[in-house]
N, C-alpha and C. Protein backbone atom coordinates (compact mmCIF):
# COMPACT_ATOMS: atom_id res chain seq x y z
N UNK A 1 38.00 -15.48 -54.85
CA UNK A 1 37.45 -14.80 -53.67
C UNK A 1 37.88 -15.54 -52.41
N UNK A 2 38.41 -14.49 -51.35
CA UNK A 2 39.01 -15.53 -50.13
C UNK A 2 37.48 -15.93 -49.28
N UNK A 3 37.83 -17.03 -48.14
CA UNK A 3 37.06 -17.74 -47.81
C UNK A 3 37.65 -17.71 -46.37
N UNK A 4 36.50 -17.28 -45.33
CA UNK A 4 36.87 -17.64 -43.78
C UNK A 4 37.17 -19.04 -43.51
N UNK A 5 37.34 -19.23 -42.19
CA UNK A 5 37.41 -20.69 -41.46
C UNK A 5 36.14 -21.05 -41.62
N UNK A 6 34.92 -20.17 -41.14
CA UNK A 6 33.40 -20.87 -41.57
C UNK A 6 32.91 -21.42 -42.71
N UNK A 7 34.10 -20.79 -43.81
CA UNK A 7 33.39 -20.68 -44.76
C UNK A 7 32.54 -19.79 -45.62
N UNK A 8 32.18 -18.73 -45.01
CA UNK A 8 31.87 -17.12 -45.18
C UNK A 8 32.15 -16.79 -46.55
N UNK A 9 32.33 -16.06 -47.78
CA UNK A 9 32.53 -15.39 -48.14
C UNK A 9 33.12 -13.88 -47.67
N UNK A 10 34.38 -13.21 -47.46
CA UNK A 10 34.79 -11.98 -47.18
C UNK A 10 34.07 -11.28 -48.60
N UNK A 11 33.88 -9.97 -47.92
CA UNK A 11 33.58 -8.91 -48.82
C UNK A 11 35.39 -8.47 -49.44
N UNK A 12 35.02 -9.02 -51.32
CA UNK A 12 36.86 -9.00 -51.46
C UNK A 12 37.50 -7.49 -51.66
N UNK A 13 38.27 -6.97 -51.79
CA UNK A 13 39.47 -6.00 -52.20
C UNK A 13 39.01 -5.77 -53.68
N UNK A 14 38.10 -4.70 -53.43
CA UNK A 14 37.81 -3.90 -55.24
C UNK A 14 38.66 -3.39 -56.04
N UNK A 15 39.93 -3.45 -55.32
CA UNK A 15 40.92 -2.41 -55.75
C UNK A 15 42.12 -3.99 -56.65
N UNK A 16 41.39 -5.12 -56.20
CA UNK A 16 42.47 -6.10 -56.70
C UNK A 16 42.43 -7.04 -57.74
N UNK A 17 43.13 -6.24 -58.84
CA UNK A 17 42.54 -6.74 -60.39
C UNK A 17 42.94 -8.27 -60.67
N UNK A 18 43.37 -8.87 -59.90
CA UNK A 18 43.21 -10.38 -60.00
C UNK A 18 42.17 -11.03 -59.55
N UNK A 19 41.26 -10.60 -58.74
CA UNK A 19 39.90 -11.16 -58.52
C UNK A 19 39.12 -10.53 -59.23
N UNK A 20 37.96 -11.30 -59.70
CA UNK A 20 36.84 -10.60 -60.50
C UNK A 20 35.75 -11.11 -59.91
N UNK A 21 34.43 -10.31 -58.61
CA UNK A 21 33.75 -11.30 -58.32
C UNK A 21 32.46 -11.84 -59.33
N UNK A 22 31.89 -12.51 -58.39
CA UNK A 22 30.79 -13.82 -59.11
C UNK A 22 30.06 -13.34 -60.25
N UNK A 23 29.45 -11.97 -59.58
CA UNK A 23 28.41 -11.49 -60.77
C UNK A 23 28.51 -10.83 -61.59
N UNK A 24 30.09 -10.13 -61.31
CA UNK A 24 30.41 -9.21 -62.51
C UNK A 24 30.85 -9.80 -63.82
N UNK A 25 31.43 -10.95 -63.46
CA UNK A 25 32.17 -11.96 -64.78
C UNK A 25 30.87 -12.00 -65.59
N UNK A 26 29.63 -12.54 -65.36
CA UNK A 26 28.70 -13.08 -65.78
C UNK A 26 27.72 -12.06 -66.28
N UNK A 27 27.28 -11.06 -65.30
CA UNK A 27 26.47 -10.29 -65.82
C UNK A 27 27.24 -8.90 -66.47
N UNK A 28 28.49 -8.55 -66.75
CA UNK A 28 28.83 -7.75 -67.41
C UNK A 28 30.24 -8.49 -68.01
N UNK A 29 29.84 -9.44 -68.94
CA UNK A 29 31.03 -10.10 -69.83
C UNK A 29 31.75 -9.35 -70.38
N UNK A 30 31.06 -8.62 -71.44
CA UNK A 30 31.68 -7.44 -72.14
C UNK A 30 32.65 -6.82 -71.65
N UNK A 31 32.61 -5.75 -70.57
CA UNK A 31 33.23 -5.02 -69.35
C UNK A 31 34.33 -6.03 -68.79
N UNK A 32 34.09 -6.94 -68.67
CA UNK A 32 34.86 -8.03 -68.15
C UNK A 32 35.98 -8.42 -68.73
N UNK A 33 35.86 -8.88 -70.12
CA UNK A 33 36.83 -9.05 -71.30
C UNK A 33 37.79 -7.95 -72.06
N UNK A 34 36.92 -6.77 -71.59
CA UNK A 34 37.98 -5.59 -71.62
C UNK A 34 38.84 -4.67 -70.81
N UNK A 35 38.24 -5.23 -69.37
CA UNK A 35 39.53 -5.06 -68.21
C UNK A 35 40.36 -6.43 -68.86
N UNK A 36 40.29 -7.36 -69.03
CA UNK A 36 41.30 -8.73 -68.96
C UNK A 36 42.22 -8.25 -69.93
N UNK A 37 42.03 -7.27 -71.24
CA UNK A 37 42.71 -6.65 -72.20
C UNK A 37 43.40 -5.48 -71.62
N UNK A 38 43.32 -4.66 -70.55
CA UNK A 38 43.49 -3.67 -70.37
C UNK A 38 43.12 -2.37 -71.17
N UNK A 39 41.88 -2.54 -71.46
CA UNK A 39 41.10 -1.81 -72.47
C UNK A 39 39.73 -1.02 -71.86
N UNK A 40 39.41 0.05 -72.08
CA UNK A 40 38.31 1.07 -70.93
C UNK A 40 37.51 1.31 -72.42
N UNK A 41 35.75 0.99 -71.51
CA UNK A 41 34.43 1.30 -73.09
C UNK A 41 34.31 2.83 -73.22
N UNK A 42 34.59 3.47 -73.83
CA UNK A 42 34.43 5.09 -74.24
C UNK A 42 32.58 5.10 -73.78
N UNK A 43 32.78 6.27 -73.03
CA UNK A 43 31.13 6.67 -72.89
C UNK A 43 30.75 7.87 -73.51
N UNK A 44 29.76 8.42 -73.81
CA UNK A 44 29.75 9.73 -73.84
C UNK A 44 28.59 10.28 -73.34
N UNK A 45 28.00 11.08 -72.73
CA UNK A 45 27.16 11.60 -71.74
C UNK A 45 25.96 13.00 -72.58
N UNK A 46 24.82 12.93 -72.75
CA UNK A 46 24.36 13.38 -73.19
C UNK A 46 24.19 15.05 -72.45
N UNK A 47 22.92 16.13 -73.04
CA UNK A 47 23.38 17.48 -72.65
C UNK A 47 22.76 17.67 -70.66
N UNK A 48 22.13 16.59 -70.52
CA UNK A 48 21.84 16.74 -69.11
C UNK A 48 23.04 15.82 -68.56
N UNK A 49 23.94 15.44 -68.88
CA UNK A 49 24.98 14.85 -68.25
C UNK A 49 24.70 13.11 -67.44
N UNK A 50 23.78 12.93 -68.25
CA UNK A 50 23.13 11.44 -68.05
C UNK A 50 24.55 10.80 -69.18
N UNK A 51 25.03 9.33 -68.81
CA UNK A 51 25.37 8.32 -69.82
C UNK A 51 24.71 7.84 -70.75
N UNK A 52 24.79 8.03 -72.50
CA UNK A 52 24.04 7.27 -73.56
C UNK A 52 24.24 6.46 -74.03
N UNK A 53 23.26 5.92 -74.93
CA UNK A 53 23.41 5.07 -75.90
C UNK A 53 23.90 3.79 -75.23
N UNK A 54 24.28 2.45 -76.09
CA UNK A 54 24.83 1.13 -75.81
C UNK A 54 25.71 1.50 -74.50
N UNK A 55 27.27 2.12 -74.61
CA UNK A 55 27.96 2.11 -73.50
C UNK A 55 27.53 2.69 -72.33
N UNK A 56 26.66 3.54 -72.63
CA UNK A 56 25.74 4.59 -71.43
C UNK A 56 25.28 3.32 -70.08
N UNK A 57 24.52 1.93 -71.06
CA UNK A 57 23.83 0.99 -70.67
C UNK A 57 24.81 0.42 -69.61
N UNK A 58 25.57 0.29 -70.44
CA UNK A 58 26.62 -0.86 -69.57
C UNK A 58 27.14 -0.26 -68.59
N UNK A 59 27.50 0.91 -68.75
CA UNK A 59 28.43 1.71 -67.60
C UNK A 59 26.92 1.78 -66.63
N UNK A 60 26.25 2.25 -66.50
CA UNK A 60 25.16 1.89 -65.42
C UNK A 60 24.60 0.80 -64.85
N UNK A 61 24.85 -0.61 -65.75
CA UNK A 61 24.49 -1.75 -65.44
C UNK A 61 26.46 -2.18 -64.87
N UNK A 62 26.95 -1.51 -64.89
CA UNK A 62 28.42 -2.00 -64.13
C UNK A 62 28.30 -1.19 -62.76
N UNK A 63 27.72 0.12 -62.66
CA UNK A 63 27.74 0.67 -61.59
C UNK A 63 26.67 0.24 -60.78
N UNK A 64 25.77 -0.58 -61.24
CA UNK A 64 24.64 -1.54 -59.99
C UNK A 64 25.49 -2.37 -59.90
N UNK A 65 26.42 -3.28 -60.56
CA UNK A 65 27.07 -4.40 -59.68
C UNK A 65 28.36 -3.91 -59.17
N UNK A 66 28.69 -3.12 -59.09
CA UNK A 66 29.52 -2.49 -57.93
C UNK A 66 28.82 -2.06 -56.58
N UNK A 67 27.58 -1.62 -56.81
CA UNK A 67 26.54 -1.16 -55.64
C UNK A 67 26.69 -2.37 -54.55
N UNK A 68 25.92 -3.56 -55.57
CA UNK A 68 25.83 -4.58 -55.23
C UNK A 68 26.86 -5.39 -54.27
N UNK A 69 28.07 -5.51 -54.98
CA UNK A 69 29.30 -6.19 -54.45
C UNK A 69 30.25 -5.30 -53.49
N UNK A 70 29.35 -3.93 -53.17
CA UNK A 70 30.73 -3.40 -52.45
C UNK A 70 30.07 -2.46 -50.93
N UNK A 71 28.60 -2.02 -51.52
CA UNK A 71 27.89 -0.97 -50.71
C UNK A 71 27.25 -2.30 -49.74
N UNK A 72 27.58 -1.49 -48.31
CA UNK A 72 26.93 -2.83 -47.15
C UNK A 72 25.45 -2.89 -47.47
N UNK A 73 25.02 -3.73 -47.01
CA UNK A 73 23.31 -3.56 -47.43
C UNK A 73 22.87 -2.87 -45.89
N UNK A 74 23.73 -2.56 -45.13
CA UNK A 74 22.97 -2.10 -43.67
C UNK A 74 23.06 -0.85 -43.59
N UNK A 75 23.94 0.24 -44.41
CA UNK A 75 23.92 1.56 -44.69
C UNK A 75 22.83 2.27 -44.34
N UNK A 76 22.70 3.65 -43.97
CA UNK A 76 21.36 3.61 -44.06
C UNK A 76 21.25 5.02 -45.07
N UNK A 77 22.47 5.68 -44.73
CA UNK A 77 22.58 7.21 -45.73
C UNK A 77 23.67 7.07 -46.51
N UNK A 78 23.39 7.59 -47.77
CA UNK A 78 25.04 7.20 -48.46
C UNK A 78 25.62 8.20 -49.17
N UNK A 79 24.84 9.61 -48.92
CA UNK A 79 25.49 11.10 -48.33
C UNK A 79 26.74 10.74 -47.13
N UNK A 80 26.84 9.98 -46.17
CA UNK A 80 27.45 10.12 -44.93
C UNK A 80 29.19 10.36 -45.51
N UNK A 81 30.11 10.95 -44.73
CA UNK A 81 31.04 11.21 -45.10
C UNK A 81 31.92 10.11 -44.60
N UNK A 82 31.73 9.05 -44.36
CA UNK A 82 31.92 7.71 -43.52
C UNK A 82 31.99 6.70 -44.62
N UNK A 83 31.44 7.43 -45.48
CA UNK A 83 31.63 6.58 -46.69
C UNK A 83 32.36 7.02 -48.13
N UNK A 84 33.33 8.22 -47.20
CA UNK A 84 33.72 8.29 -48.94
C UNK A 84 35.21 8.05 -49.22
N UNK A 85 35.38 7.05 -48.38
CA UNK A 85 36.71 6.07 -48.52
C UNK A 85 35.97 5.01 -49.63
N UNK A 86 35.02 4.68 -49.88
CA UNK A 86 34.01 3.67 -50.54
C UNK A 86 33.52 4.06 -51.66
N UNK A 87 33.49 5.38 -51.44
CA UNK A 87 32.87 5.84 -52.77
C UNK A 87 34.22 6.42 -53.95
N UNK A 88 35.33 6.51 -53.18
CA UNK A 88 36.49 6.50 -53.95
C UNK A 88 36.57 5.08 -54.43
N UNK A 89 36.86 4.39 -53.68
CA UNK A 89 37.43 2.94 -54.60
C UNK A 89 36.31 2.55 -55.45
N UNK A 90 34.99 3.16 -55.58
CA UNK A 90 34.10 3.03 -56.71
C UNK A 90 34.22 3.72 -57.71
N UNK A 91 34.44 4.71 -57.58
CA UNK A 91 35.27 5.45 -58.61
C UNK A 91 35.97 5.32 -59.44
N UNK A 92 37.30 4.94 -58.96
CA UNK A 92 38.62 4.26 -59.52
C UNK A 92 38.21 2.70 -59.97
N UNK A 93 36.86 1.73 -59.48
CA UNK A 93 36.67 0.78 -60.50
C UNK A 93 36.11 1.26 -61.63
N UNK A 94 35.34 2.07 -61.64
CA UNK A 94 34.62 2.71 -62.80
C UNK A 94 35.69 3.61 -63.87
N UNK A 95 36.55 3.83 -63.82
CA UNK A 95 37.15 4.47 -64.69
C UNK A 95 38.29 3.64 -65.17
N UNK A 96 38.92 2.46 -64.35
CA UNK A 96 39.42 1.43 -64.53
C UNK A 96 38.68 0.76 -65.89
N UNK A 97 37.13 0.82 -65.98
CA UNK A 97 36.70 0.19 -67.12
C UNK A 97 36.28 0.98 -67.65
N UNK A 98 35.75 2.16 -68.02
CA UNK A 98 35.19 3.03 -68.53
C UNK A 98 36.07 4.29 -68.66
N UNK A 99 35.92 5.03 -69.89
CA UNK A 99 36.47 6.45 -69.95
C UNK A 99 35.70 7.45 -69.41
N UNK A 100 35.28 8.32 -68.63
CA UNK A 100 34.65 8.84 -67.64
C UNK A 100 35.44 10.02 -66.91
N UNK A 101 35.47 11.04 -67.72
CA UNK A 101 35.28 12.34 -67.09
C UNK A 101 34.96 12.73 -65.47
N UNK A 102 36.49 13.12 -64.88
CA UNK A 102 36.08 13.72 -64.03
C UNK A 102 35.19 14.28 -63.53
N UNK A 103 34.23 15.10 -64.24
CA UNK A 103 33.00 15.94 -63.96
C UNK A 103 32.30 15.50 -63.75
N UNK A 104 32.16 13.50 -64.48
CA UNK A 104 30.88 13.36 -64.20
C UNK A 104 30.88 12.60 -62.62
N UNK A 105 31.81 12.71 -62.46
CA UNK A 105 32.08 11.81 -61.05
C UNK A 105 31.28 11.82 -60.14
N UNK A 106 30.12 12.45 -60.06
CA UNK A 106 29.26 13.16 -58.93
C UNK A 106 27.99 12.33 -59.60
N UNK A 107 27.83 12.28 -60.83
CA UNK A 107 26.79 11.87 -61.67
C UNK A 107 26.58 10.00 -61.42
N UNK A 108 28.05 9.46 -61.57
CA UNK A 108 28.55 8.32 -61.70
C UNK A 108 27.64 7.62 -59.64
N UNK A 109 28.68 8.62 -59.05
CA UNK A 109 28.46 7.93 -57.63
C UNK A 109 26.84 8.40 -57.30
N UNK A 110 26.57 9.34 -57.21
CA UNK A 110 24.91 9.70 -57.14
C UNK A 110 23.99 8.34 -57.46
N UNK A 111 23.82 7.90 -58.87
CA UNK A 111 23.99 6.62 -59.35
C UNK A 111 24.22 5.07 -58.88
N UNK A 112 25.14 5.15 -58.34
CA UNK A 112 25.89 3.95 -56.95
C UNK A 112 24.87 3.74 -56.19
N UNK A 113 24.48 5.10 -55.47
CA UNK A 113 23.84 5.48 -54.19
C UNK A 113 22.61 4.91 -54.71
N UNK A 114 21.64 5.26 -55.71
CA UNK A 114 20.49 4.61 -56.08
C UNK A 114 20.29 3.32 -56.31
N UNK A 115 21.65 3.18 -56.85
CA UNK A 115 21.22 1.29 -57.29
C UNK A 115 21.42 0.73 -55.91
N UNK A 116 22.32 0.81 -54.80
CA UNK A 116 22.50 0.43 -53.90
C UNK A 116 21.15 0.19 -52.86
N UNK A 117 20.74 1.12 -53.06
CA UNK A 117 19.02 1.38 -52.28
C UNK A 117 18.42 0.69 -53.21
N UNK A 118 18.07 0.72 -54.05
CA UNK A 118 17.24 -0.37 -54.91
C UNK A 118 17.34 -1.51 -54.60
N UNK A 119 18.76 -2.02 -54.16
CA UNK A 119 18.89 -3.29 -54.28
C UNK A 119 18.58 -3.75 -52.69
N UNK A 120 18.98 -2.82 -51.64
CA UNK A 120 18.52 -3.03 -50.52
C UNK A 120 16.90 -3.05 -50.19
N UNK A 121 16.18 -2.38 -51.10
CA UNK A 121 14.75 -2.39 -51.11
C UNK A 121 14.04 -3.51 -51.51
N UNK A 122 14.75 -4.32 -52.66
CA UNK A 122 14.94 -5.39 -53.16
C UNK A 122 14.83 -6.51 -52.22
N UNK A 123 15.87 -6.81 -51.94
CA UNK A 123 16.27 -7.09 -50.78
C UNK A 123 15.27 -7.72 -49.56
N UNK A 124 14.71 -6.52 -49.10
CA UNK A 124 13.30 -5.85 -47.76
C UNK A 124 12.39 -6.89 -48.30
N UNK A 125 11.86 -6.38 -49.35
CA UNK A 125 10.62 -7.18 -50.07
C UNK A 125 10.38 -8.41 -50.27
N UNK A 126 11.54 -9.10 -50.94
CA UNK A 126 11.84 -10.45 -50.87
C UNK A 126 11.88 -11.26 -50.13
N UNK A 127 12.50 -10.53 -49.01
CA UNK A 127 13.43 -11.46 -47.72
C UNK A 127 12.77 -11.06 -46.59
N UNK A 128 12.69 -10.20 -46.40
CA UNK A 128 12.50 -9.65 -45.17
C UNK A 128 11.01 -9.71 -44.90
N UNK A 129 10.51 -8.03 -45.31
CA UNK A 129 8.74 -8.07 -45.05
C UNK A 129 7.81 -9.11 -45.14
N UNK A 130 7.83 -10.29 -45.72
CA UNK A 130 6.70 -11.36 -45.14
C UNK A 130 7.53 -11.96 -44.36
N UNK A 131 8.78 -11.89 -43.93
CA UNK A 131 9.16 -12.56 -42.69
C UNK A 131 9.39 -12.11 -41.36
N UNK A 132 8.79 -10.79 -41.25
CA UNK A 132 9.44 -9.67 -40.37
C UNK A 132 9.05 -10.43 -39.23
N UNK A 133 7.97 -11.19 -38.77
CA UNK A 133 7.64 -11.66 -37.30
C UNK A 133 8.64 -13.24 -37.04
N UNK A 134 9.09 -13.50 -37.81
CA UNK A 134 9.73 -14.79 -38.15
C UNK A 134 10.98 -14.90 -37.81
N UNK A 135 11.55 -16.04 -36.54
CA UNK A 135 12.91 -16.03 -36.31
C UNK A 135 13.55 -16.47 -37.71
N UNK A 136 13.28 -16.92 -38.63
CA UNK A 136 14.04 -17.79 -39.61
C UNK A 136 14.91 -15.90 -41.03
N UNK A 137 13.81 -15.10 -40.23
CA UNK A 137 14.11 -13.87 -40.94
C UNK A 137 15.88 -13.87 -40.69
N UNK A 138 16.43 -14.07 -39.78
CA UNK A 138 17.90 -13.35 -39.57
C UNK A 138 18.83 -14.33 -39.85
N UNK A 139 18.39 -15.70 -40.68
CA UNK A 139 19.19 -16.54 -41.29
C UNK A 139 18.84 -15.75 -42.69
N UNK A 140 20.34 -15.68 -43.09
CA UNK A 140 20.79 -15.55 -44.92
C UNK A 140 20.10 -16.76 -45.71
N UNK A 141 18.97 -16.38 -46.68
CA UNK A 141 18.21 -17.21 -47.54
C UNK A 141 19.32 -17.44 -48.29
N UNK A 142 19.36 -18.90 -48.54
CA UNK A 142 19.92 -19.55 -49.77
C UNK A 142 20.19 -18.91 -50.49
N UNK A 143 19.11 -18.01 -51.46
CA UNK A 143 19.49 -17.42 -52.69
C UNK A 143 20.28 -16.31 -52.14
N UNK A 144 20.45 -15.99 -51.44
CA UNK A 144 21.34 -14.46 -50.86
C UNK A 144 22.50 -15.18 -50.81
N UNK A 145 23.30 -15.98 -50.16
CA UNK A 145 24.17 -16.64 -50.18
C UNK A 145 24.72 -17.13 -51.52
N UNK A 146 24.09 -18.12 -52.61
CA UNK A 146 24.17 -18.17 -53.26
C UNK A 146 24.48 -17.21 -54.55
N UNK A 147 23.69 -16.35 -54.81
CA UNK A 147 23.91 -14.74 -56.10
C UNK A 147 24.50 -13.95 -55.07
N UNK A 148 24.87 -13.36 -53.95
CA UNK A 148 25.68 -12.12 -53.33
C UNK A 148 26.43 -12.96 -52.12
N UNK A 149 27.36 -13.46 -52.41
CA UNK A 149 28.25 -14.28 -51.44
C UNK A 149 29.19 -13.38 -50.45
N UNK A 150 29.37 -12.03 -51.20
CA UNK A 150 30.21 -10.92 -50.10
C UNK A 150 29.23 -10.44 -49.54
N UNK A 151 27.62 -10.96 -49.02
CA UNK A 151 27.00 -10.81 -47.82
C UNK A 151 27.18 -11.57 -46.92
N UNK A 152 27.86 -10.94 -45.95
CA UNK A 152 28.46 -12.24 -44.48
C UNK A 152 26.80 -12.28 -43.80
N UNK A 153 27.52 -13.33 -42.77
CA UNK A 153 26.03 -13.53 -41.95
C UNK A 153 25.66 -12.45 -41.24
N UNK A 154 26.95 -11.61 -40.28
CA UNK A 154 26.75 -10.51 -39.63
C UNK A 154 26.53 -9.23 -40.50
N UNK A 155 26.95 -9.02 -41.61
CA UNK A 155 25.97 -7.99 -42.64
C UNK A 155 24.46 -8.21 -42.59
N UNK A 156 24.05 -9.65 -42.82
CA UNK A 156 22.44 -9.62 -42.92
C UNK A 156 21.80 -9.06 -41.89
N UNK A 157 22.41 -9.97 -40.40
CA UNK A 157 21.54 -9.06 -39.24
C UNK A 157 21.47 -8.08 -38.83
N UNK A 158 22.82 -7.81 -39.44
CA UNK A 158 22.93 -6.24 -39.43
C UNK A 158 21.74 -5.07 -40.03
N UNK A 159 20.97 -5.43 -41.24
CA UNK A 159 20.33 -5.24 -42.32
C UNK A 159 19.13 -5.62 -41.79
N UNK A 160 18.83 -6.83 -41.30
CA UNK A 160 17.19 -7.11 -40.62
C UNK A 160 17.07 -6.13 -39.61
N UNK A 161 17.99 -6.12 -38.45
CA UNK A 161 18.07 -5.35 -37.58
C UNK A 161 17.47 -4.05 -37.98
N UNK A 162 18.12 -3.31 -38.66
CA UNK A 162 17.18 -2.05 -38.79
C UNK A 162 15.70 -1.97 -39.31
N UNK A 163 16.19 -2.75 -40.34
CA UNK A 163 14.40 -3.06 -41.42
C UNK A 163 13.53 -3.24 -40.34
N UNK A 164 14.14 -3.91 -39.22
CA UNK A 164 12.65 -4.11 -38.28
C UNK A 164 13.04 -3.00 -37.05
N UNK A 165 13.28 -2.13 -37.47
CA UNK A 165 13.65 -1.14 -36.77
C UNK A 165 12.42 -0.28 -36.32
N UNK A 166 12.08 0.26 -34.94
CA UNK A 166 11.00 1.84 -35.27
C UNK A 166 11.48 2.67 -36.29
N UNK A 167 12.65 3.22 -36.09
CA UNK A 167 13.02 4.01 -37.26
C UNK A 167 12.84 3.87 -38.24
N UNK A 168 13.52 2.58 -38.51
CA UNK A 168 13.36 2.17 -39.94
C UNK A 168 11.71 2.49 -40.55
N UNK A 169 10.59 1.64 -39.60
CA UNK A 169 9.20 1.90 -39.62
C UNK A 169 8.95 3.30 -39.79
N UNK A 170 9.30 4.05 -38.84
CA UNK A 170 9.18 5.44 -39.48
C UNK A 170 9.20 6.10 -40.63
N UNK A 171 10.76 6.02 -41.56
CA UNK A 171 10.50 6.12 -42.38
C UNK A 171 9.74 5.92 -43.68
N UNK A 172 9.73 4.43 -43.26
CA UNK A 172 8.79 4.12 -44.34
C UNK A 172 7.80 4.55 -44.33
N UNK A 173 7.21 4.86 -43.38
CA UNK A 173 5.53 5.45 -43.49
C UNK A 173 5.50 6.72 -44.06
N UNK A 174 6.57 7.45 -43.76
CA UNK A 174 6.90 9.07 -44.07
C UNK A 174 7.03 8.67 -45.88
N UNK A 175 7.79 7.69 -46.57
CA UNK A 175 7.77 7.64 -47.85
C UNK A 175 6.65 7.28 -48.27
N UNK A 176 5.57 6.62 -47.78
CA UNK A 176 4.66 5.91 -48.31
C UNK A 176 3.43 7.16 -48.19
N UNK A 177 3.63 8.03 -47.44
CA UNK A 177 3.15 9.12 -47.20
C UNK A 177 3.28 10.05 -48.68
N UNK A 178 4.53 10.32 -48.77
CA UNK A 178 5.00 11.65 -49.99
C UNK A 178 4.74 10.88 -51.12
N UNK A 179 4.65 9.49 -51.38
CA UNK A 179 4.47 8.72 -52.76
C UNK A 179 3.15 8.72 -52.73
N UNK A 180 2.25 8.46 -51.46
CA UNK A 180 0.85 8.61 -51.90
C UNK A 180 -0.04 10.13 -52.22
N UNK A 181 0.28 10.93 -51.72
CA UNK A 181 0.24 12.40 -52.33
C UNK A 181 1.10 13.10 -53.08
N UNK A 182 2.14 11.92 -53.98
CA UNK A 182 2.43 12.75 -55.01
C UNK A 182 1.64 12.86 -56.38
N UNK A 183 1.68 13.66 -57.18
CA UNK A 183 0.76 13.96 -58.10
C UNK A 183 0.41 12.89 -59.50
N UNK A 184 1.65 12.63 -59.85
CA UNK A 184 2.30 12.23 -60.98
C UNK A 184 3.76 11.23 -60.38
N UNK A 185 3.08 10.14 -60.89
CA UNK A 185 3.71 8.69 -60.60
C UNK A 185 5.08 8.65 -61.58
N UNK A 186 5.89 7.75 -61.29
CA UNK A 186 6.98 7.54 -61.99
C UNK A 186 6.52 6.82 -63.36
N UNK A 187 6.82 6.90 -64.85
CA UNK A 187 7.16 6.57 -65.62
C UNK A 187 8.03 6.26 -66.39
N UNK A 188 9.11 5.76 -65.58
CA UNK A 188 10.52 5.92 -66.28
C UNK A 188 10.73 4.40 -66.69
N UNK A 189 9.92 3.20 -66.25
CA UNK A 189 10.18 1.75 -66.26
C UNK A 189 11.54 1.96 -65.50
N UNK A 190 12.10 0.53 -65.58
CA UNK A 190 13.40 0.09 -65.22
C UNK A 190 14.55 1.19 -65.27
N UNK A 191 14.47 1.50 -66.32
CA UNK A 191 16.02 2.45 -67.27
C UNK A 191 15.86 3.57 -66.66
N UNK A 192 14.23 4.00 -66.26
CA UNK A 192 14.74 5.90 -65.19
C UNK A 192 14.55 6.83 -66.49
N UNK A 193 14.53 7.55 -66.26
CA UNK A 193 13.78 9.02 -66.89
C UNK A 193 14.80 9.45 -68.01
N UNK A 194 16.09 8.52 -67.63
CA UNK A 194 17.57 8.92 -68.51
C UNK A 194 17.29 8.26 -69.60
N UNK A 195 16.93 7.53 -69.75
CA UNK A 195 16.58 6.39 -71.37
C UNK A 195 14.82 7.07 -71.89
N UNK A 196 14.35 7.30 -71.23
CA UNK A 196 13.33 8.16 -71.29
C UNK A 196 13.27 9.71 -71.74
N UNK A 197 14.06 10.40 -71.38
CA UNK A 197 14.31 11.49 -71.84
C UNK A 197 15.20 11.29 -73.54
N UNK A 198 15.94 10.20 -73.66
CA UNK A 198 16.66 10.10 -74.55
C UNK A 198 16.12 9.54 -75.60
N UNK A 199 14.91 8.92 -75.30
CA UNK A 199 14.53 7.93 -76.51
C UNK A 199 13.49 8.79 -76.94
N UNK A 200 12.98 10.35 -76.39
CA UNK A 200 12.51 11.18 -76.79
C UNK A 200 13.11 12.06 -77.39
């Protein structure tokens, strides 16, 4: 991974199969050892067009660390058409390791878009919301630096910046609104309604 004059971490070139970054080596070995072969995990997609079984797993736990390593954390819509220079080169990593049907391509990035918000919500909770009144908020915590190194410094403030946004405030109240008068709470645990529907 290249390295500024500061010292920074750059957000690297997804498209450049001689780098592999930090967390993908580690948290998707498997996936890892079979790009180094030039070898793609066969998936196959059940009748709602969800990914199953073992490879189902992985190909979704590869498409959060692409979220991770590639989607800015300061985004705020990832519908925007501003982004689908980004959502191509996610694409083409995903099929680079995985066999993956055109069709589901919509299924695949939809997917992206969620883990990406997850992880930015993630993110909020951790880092941010008990620090929101706090100058020390718009310094990059250690551990952010440390596990997501293609977060530059000017990505983070970028990212506090809104979180402590009115807008930003806005919305949240508007979600915290439709989640508290919705009827029927999520039960999907971790895995989502797709491992749920399947293990039924």
């Amino acid at each position: 991974m290249e390295h500024s004059k500061k010292g920074r971490a750059r957000r690297r070139n997804p498209m450049d199969p001689t780098v592999e970054g930090k967390r993908r080596a580690t948290i998707m070995k498997r996936v890892h050892m079979a790009r180094k072969r030039g070898e793609r995990i066969q998936v196959t997609f059940d009748e709602k067009g969800q990914p199953e079984g073992k490879h189902g797993d992985e190909l979704m736990g590869w498409i959060g660390v692409l979220a991770r390593e590639h989607v800015p954390i300061w985004i705020q819509d990832w519908r925007s058409r501003d982004l689908d220079g980004l959502k191509e080169i996610i694409w083409k990593e995903t099929v680079t390791s995985f066999t993956v049907e055109e069709s589901f391509r919509n299924t695949c990035l939809k997917s992206c878009g969620e883990a990406a918000r997850n992880f930015r919500y993630d993110l909020y909770k951790t880092f941010v919301e008990e620090f929101i009144n706090e100058e020390s908020v718009w310094i990059r915590p250690k551990k952010v630096i440390d596990n997501y190194p293609n977060i530059e410094e000017e990505e983070w403030m970028k990212f506090v910046q809104y979180r402590t946004s009115s807008q930003f405030q806005q919305l949240s109240d508007r979600g915290s609104e439709i989640r508290t008068n919705n009827e029927y709470s999520s039960r999907g645990g971790r895995d989502g309604y797709r491992k749920l529907d399947q293990e039924m």
